[in-house]
C-alpha atoms as a PDB file:
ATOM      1  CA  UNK A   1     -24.237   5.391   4.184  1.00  0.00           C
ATOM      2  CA  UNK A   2     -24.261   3.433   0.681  1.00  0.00           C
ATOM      3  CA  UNK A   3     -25.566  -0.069   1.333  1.00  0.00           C
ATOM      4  CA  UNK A   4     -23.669  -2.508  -0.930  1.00  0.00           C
ATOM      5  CA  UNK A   5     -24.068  -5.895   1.143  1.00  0.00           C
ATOM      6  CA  UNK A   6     -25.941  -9.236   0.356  1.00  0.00           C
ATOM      7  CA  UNK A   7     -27.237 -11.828   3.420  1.00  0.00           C
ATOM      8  CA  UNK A   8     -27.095 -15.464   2.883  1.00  0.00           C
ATOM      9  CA  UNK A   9     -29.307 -17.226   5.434  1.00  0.00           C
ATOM     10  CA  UNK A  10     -28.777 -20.150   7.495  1.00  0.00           C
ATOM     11  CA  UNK A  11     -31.210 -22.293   5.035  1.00  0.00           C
ATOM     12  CA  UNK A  12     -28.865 -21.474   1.799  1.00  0.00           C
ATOM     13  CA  UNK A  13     -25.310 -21.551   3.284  1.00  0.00           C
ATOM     14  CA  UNK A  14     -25.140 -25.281   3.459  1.00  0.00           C
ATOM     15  CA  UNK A  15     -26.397 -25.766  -0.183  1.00  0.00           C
ATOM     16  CA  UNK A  16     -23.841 -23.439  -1.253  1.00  0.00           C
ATOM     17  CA  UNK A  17     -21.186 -24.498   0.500  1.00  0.00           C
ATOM     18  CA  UNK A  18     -21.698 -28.105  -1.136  1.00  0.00           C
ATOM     19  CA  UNK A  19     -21.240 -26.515  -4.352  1.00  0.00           C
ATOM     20  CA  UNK A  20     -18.431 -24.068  -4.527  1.00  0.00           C
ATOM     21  CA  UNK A  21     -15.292 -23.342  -1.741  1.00  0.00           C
ATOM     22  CA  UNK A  22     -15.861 -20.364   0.121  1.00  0.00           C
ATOM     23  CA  UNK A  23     -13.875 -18.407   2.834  1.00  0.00           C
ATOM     24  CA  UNK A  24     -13.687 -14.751   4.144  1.00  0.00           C
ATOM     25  CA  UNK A  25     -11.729 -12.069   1.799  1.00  0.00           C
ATOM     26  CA  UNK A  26     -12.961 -14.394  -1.466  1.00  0.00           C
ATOM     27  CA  UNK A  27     -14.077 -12.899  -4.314  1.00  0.00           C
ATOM     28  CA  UNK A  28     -16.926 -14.599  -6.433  1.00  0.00           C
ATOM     29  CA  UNK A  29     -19.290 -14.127  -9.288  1.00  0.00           C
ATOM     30  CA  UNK A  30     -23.183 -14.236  -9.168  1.00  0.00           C
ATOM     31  CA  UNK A  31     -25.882 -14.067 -11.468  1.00  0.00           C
ATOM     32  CA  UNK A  32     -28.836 -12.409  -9.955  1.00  0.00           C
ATOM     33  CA  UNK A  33     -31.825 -14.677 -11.018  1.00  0.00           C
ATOM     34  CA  UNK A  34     -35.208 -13.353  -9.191  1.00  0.00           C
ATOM     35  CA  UNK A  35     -36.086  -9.842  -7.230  1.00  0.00           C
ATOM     36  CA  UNK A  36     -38.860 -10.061  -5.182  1.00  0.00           C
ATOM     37  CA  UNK A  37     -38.588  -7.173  -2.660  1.00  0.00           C
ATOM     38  CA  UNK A  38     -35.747  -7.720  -0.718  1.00  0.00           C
ATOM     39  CA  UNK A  39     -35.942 -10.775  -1.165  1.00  0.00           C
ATOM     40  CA  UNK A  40     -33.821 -12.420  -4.309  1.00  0.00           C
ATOM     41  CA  UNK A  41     -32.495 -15.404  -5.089  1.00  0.00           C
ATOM     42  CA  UNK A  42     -28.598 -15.594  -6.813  1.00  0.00           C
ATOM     43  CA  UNK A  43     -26.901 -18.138  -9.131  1.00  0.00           C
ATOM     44  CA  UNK A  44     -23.720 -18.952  -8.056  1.00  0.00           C
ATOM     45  CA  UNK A  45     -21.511 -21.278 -10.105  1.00  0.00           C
ATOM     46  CA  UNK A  46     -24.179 -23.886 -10.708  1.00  0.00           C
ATOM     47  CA  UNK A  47     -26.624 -23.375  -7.536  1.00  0.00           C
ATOM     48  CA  UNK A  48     -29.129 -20.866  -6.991  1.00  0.00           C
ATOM     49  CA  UNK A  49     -29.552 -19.875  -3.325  1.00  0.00           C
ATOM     50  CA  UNK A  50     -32.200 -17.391  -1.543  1.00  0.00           C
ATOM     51  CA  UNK A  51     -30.280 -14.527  -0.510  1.00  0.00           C
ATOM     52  CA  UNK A  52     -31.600 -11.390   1.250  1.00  0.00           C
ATOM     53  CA  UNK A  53     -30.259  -7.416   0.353  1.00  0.00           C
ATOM     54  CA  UNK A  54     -31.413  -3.892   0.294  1.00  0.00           C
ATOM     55  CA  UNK A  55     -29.610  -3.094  -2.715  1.00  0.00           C
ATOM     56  CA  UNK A  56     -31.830  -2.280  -5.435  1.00  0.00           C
ATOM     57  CA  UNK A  57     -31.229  -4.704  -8.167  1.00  0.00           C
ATOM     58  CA  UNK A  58     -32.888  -6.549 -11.136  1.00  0.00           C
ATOM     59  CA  UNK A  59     -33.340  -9.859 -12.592  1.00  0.00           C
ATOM     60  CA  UNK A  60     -29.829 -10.478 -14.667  1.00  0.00           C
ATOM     61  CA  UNK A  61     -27.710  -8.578 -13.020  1.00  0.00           C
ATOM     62  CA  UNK A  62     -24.133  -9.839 -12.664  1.00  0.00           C
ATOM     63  CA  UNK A  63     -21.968  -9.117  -9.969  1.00  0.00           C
ATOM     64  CA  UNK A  64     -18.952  -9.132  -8.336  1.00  0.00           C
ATOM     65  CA  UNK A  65     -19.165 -10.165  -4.570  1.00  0.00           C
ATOM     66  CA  UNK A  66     -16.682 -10.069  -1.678  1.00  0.00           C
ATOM     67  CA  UNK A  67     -17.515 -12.414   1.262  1.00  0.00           C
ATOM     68  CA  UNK A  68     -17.305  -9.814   4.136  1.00  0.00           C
ATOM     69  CA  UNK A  69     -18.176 -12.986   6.947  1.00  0.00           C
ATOM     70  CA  UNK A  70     -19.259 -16.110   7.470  1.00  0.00           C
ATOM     71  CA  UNK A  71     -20.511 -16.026  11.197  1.00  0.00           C
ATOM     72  CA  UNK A  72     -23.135 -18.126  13.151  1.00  0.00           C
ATOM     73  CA  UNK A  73     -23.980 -19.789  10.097  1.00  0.00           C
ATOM     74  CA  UNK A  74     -24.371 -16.269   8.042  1.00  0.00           C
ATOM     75  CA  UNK A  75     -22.499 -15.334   4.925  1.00  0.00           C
ATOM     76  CA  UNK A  76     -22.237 -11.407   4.462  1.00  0.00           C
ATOM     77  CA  UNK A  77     -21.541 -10.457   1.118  1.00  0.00           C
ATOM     78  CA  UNK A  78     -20.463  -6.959  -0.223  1.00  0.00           C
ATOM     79  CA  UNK A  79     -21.141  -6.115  -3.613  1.00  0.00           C
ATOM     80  CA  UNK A  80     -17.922  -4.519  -5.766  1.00  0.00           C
ATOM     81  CA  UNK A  81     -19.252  -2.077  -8.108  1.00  0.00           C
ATOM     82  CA  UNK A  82     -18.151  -2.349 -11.900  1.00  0.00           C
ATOM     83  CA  UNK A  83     -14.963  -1.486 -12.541  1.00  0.00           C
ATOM     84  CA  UNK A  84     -13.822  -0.911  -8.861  1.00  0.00           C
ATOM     85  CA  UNK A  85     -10.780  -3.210  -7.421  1.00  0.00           C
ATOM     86  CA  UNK A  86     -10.717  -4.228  -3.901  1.00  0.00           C
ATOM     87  CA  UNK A  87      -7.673  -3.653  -2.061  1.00  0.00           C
ATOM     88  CA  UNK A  88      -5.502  -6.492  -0.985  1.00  0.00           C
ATOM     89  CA  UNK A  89      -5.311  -4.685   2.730  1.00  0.00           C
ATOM     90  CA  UNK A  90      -9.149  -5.008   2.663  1.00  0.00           C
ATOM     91  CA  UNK A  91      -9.252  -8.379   1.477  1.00  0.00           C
ATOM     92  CA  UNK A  92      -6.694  -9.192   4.505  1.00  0.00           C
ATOM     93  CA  UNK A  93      -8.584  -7.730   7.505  1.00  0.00           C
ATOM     94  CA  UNK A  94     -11.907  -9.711   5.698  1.00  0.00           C
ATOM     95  CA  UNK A  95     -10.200 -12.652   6.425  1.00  0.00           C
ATOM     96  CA  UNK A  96      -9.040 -11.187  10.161  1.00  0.00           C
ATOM     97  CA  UNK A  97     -12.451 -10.652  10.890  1.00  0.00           C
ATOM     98  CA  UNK A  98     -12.110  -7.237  10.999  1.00  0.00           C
ATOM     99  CA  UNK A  99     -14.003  -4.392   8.840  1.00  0.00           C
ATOM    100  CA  UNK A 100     -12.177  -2.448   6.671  1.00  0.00           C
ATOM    101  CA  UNK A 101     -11.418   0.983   7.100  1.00  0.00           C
ATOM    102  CA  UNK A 102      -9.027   3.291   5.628  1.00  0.00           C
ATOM    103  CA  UNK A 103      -6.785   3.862   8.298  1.00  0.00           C
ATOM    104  CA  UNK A 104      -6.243   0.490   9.261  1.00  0.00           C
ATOM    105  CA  UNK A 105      -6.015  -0.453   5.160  1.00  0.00           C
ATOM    106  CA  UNK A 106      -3.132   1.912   5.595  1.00  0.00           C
ATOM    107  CA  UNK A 107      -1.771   0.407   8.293  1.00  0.00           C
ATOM    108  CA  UNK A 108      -1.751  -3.178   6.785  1.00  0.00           C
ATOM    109  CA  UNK A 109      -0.249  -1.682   3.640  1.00  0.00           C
ATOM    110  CA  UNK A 110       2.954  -0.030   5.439  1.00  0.00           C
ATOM    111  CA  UNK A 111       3.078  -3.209   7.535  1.00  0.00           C
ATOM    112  CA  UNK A 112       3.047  -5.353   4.452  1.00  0.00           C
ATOM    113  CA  UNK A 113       5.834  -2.687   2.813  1.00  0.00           C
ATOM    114  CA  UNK A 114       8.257  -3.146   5.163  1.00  0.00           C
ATOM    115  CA  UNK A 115       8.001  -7.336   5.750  1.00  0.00           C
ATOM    116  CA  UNK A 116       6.182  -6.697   8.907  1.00  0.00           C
ATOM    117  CA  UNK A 117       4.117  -9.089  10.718  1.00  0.00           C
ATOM    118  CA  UNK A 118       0.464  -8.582  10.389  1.00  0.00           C
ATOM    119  CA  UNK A 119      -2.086 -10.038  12.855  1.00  0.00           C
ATOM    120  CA  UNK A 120      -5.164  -8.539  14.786  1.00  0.00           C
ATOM    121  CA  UNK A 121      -3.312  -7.793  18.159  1.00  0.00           C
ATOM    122  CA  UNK A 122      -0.490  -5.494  16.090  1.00  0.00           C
ATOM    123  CA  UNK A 123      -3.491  -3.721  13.960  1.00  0.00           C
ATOM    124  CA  UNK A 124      -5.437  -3.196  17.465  1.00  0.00           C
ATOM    125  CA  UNK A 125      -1.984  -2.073  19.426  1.00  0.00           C
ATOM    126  CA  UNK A 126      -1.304   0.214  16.868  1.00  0.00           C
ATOM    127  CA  UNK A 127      -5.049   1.765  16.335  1.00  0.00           C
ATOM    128  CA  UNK A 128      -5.169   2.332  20.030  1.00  0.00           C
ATOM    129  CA  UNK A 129      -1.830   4.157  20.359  1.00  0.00           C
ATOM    130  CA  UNK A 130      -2.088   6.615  17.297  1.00  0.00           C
ATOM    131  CA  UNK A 131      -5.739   7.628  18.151  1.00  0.00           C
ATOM    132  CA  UNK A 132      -4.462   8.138  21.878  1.00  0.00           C
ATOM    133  CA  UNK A 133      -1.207  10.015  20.721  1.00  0.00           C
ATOM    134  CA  UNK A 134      -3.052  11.916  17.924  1.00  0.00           C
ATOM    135  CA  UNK A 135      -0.985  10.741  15.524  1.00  0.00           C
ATOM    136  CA  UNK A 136      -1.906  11.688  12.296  1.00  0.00           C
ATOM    137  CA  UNK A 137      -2.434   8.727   8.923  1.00  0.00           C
ATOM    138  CA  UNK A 138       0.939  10.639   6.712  1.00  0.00           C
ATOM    139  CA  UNK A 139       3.224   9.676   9.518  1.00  0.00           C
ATOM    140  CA  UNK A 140       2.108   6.219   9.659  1.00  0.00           C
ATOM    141  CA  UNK A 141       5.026   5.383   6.875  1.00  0.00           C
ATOM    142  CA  UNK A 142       7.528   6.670   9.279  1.00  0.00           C
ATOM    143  CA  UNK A 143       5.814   4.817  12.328  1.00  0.00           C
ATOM    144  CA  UNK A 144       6.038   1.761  10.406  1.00  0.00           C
ATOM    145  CA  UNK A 145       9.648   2.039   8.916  1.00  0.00           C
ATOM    146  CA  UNK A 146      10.822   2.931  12.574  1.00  0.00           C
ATOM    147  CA  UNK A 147       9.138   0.120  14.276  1.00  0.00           C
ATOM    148  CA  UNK A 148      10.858  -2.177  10.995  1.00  0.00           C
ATOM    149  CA  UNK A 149      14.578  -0.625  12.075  1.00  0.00           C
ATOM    150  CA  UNK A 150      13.760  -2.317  15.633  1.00  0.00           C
ATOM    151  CA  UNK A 151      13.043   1.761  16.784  1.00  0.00           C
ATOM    152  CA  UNK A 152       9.810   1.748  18.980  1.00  0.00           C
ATOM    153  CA  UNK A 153       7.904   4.989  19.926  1.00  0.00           C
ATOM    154  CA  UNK A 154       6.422   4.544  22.894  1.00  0.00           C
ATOM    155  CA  UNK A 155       6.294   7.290  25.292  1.00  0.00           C
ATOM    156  CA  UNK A 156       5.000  10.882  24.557  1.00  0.00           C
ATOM    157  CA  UNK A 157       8.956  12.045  24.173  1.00  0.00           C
ATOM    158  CA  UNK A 158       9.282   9.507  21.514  1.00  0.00           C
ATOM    159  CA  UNK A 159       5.936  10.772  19.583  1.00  0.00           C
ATOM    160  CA  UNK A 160       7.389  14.748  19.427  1.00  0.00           C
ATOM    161  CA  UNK A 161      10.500  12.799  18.285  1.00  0.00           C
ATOM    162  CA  UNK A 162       8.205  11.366  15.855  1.00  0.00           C
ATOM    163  CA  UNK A 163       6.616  14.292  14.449  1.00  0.00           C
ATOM    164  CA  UNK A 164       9.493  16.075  14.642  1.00  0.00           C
ATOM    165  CA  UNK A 165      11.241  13.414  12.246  1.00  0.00           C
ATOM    166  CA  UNK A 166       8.540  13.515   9.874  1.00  0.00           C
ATOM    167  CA  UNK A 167       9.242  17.252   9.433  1.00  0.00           C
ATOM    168  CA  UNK A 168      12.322  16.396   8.496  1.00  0.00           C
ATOM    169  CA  UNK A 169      11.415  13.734   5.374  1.00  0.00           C
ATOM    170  CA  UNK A 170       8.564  16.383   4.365  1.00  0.00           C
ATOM    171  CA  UNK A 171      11.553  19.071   4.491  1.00  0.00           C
ATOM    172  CA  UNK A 172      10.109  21.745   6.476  1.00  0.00           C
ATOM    173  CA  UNK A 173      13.246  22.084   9.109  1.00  0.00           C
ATOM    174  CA  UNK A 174      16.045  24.639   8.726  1.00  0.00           C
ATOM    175  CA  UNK A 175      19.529  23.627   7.345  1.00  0.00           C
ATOM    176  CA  UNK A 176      21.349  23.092  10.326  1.00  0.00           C
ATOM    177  CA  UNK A 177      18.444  20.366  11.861  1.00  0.00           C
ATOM    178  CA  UNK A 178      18.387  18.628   8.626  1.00  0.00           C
ATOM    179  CA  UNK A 179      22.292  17.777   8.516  1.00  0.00           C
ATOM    180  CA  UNK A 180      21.599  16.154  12.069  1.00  0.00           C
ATOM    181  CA  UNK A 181      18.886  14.001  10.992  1.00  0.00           C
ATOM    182  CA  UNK A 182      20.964  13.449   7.907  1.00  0.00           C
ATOM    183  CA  UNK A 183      23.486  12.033   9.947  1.00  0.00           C
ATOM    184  CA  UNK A 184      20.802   9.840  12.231  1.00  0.00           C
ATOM    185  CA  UNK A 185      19.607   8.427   8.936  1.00  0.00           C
ATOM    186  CA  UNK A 186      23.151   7.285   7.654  1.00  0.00           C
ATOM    187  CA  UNK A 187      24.184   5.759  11.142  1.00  0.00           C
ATOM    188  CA  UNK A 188      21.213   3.991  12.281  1.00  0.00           C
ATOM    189  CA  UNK A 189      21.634   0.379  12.440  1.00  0.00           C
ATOM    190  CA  UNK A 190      20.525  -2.416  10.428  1.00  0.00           C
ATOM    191  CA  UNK A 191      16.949  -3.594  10.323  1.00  0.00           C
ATOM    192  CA  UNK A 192      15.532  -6.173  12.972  1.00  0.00           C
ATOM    193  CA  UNK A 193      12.737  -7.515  10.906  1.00  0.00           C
ATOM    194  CA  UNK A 194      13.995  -6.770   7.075  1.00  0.00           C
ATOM    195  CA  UNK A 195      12.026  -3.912   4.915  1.00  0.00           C
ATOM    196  CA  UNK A 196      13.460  -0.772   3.340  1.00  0.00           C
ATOM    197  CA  UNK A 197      17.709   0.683   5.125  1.00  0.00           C
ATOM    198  CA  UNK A 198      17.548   4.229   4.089  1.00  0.00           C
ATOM    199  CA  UNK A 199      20.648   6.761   3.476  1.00  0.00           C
ATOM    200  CA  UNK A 200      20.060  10.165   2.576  1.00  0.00           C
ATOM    201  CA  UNK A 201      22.358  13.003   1.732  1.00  0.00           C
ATOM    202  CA  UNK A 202      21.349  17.104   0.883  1.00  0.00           C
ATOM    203  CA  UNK A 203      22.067  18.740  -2.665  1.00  0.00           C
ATOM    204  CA  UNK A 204      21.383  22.000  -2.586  1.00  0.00           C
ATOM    205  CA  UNK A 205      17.585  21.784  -2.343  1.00  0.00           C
ATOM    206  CA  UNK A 206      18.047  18.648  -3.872  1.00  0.00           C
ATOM    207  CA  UNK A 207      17.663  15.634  -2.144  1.00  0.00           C
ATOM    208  CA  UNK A 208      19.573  11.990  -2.527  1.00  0.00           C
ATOM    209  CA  UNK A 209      18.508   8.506  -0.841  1.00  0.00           C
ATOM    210  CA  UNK A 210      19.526   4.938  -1.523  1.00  0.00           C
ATOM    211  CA  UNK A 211      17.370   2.326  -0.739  1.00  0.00           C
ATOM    212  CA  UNK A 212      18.724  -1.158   0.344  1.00  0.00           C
ATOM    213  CA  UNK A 213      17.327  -4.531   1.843  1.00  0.00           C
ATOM    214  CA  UNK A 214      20.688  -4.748   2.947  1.00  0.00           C
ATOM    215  CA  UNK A 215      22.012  -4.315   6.625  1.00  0.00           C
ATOM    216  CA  UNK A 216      24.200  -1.577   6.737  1.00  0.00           C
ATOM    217  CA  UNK A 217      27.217  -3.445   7.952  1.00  0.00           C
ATOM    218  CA  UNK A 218      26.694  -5.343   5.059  1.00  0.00           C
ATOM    219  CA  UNK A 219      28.421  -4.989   1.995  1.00  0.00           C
ATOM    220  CA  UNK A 220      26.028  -2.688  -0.763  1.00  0.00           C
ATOM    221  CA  UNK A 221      25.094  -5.047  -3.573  1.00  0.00           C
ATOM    222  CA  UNK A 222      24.190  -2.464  -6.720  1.00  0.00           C
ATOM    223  CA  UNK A 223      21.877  -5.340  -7.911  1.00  0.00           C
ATOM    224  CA  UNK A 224      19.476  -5.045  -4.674  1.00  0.00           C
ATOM    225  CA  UNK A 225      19.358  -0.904  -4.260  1.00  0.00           C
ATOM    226  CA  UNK A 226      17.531   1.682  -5.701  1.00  0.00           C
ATOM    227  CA  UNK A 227      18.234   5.121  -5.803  1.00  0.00           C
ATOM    228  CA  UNK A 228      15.866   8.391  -5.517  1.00  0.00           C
ATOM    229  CA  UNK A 229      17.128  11.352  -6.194  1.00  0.00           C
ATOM    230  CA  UNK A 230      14.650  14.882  -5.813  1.00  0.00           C
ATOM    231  CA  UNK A 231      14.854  17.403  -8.047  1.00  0.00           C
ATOM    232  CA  UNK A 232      13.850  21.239  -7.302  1.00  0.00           C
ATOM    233  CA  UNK A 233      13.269  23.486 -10.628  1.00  0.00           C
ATOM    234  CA  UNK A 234      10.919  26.859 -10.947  1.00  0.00           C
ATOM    235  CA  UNK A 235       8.766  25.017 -13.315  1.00  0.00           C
ATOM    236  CA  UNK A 236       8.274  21.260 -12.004  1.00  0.00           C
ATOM    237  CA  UNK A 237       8.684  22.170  -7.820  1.00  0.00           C
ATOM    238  CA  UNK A 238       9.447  18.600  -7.521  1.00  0.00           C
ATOM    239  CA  UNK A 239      10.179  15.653  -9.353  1.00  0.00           C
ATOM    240  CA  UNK A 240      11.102  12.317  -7.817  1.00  0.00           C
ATOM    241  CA  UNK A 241      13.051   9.669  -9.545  1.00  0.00           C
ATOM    242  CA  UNK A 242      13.415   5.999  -8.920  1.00  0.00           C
ATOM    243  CA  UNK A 243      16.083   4.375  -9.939  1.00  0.00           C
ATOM    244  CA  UNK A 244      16.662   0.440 -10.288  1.00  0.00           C
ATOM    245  CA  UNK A 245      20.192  -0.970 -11.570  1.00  0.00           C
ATOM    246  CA  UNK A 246      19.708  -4.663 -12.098  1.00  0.00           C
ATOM    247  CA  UNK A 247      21.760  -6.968 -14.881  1.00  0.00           C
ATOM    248  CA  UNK A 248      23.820  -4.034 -15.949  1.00  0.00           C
ATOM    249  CA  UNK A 249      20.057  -2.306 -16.832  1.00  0.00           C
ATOM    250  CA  UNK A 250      18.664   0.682 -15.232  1.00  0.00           C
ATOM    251  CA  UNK A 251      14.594   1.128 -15.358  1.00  0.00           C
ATOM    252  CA  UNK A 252      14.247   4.249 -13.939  1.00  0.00           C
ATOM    253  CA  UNK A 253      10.178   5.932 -12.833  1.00  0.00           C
ATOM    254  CA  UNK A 254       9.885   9.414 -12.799  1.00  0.00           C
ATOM    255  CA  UNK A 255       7.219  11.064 -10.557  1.00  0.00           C
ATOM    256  CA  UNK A 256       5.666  13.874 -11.357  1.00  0.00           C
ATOM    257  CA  UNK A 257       2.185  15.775  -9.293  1.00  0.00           C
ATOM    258  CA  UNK A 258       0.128  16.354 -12.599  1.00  0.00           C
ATOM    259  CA  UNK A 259      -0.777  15.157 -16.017  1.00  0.00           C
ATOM    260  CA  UNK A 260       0.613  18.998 -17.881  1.00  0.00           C
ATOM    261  CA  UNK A 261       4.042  18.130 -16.523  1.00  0.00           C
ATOM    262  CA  UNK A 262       3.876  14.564 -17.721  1.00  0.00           C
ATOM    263  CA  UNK A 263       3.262  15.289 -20.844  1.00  0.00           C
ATOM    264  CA  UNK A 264       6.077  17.960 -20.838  1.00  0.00           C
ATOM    265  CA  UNK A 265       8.298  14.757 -19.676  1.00  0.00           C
ATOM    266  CA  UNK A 266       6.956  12.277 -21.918  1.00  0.00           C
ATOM    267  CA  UNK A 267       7.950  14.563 -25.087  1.00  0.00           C
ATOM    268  CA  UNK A 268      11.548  14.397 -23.626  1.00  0.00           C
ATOM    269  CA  UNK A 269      12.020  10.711 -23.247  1.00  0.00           C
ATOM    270  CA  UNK A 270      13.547  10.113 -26.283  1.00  0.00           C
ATOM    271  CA  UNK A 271      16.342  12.231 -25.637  1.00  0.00           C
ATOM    272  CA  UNK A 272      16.947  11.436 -22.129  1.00  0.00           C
ATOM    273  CA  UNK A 273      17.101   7.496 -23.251  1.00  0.00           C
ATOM    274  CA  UNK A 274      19.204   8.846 -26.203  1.00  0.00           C
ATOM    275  CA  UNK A 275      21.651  10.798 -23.982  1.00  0.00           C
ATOM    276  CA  UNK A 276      22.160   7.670 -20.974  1.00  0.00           C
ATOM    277  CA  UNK A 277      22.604   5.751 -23.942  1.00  0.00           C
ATOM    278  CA  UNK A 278      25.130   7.573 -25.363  1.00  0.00           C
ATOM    279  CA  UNK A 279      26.903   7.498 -21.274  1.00  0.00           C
ATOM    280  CA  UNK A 280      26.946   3.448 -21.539  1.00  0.00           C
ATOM    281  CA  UNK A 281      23.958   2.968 -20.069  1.00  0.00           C
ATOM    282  CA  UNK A 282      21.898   0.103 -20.945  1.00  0.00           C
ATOM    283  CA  UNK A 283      18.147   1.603 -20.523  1.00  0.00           C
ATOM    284  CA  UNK A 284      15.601  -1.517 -19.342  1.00  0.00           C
ATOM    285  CA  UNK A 285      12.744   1.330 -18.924  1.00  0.00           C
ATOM    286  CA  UNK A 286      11.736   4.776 -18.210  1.00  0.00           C
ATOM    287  CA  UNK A 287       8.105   5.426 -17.966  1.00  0.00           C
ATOM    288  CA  UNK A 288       6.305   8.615 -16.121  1.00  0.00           C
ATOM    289  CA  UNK A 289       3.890   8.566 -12.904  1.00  0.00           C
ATOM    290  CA  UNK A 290       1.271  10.882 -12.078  1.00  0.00           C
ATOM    291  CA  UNK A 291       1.630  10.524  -8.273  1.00  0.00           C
ATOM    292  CA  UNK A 292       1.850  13.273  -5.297  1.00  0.00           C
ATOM    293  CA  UNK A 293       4.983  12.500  -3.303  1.00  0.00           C
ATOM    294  CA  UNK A 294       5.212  14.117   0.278  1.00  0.00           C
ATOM    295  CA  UNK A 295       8.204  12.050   0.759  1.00  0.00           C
ATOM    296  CA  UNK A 296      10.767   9.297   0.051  1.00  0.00           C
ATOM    297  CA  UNK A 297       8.444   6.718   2.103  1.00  0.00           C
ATOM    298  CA  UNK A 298       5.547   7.160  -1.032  1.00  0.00           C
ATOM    299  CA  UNK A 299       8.037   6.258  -3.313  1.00  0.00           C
ATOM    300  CA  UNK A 300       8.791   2.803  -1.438  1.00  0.00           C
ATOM    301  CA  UNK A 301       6.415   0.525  -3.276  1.00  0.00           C
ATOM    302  CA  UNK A 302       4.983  -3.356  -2.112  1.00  0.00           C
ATOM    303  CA  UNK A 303       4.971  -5.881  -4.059  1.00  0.00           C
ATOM    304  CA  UNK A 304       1.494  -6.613  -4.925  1.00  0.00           C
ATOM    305  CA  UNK A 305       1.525 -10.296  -4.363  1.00  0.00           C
ATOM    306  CA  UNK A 306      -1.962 -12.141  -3.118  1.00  0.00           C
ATOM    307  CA  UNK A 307      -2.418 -12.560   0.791  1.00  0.00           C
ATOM    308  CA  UNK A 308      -2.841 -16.246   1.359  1.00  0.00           C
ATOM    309  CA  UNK A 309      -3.869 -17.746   4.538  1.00  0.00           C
ATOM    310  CA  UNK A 310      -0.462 -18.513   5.423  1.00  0.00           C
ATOM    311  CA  UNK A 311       1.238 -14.825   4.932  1.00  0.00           C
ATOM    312  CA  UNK A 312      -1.069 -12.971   6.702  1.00  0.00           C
ATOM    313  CA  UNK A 313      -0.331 -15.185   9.977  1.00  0.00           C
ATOM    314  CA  UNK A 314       2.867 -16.021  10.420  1.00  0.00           C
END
């Protein structure tokens, strides 16, 4: 295992809390100022504190430092390596106390998608029930959307219901079962705790969805929808596309699985925005994705807006 974490003792975390404001799930800036084993000592904003790491570093190195925990007087830091971004899920369980991981920075993600709560209790309710049921991380989406329509799966019936719905989104079931869940999609009711209503209908091997915030007994405002549409050809397999109508504008992202194809799709912009043009259409955007899509819940994006203290727990 890669060690990448930084230990300010009890004798430096007063000092530097004097100095500069610090709380789990912050990011900060040091200078590293002396190495003497693993012992070094770190310049942070204007105060230089002994710190204590493993990490092999040298004298003027500058880093990038997430505080991991502050417990029994203790600050853990982890170092971010240049260039690398942390996650706002990871920053979020930082703050909970919690250590990241990648299932549960999935889990915080599709909670955070679909305007779900997010607190320690739902993350540890949700761990335990998946690893018991076997459930596996791509139908977490699906779990989470479900539990956002005010549908719980609870009992072991309800998980082969589950998996047997997921089949359906990743379009592995036969005609006849797909025009039933179809159906179930376009006649379930509105949401109980807001997120992503989703209708669907079959083209062929095509596939159509809207996408509204809306309740379904609601009327469908054009300004708050998007539509996807899949496409099937011999030569792309499958390309998604996202479409946003907003102040008589569409900005429309195309999804394809690999850079060849997007540069195929990238030579034919022009005449795509040339022919919706020539329809009426008012073109905002159109710009190309390199992204694998297993289904319509990886085109649903979140907002990627900072996790204050107050978001994460309401």
């Amino acid at each position: 295992m890669k060690v990448t974490g930084i230990q300010i003792p009890a004798s430096g975390v007063s000092k530097l809390q004097q100095s500069i404001s610090l709380n789990e799930g912050k990011i900060i800036k040091a200078e590293v100022m002396h190495v003497k084993g693993e012992q070094i000592k770190l310049k942070l904003g204007k105060t230089i504190i002994d710190a204590k790491t493993k990490v092999a570093l040298q004298q003027g190195d500058n880093l990038k430092l997430l505080v991991e925990s502050m417990k029994d007087n203790i600050i853990k830091l982890k170092i971010i390596p240049q260039g690398e971004t942390i996650k706002p899920e990871s920053i979020l369980l930082s703050r909970m106390g919690l250590t990241p991981s990648e299932r549960l920075e999935s889990m915080v993600g599709e909670l955070l998608k679909f305007k779900m709560p997010v607190s320690g209790q739902i993350l540890g309710e949700l761990t335990g029930f998946t690893k018991l049921h076997d459930i596996p991380k791509e139908t977490l989406p699906l779990l989470m959307w479900l539990k956002s329509s005010g549908i719980e799966v609870q009992s072991k019936q309800d998980v082969e219901a589950l998996l047997h719905l997921q089949r359906f989104f990743t379009e592995i079931l036969s005609e006849g079962e797909e025009n039933k869940f179809f159906n179930f999609l376009n006649k379930t009711e509105s949401m109980v705790l807001g997120g992503h209503n989703i209708y669907g209908w079959p083209l062929g091997e095509n596939r159509i969805y809207l996408l509204t915030n809306n309740s379904k007994n609601e009327k469908l405002d054009p300004n708050n929808c998007s539509i996807v549409v899949k496409t099937v050809s011999e030569y792309f397999e499958g390309l998604w596309f996202k479409i946003n109508y907003q102040n008589n504008s569409l900005d429309v992202i195309i999804h394809c699985d690999n850079e060849k194809r997007k540069k195929i799709l990238s030579g034919e912009i022009n005449l795509l925005e040339e022919n919706l043009s020539q329809l009426g259409y008012n073109i905002k955007n159109i710009q190309i994705e390199t992204k694998s899509i297993n289904s319509i819940f990886d085109v649903i994006t979140n907002s990627k807006k900072e996790i204050t203290g107050v978001n994460y727990k309401v």
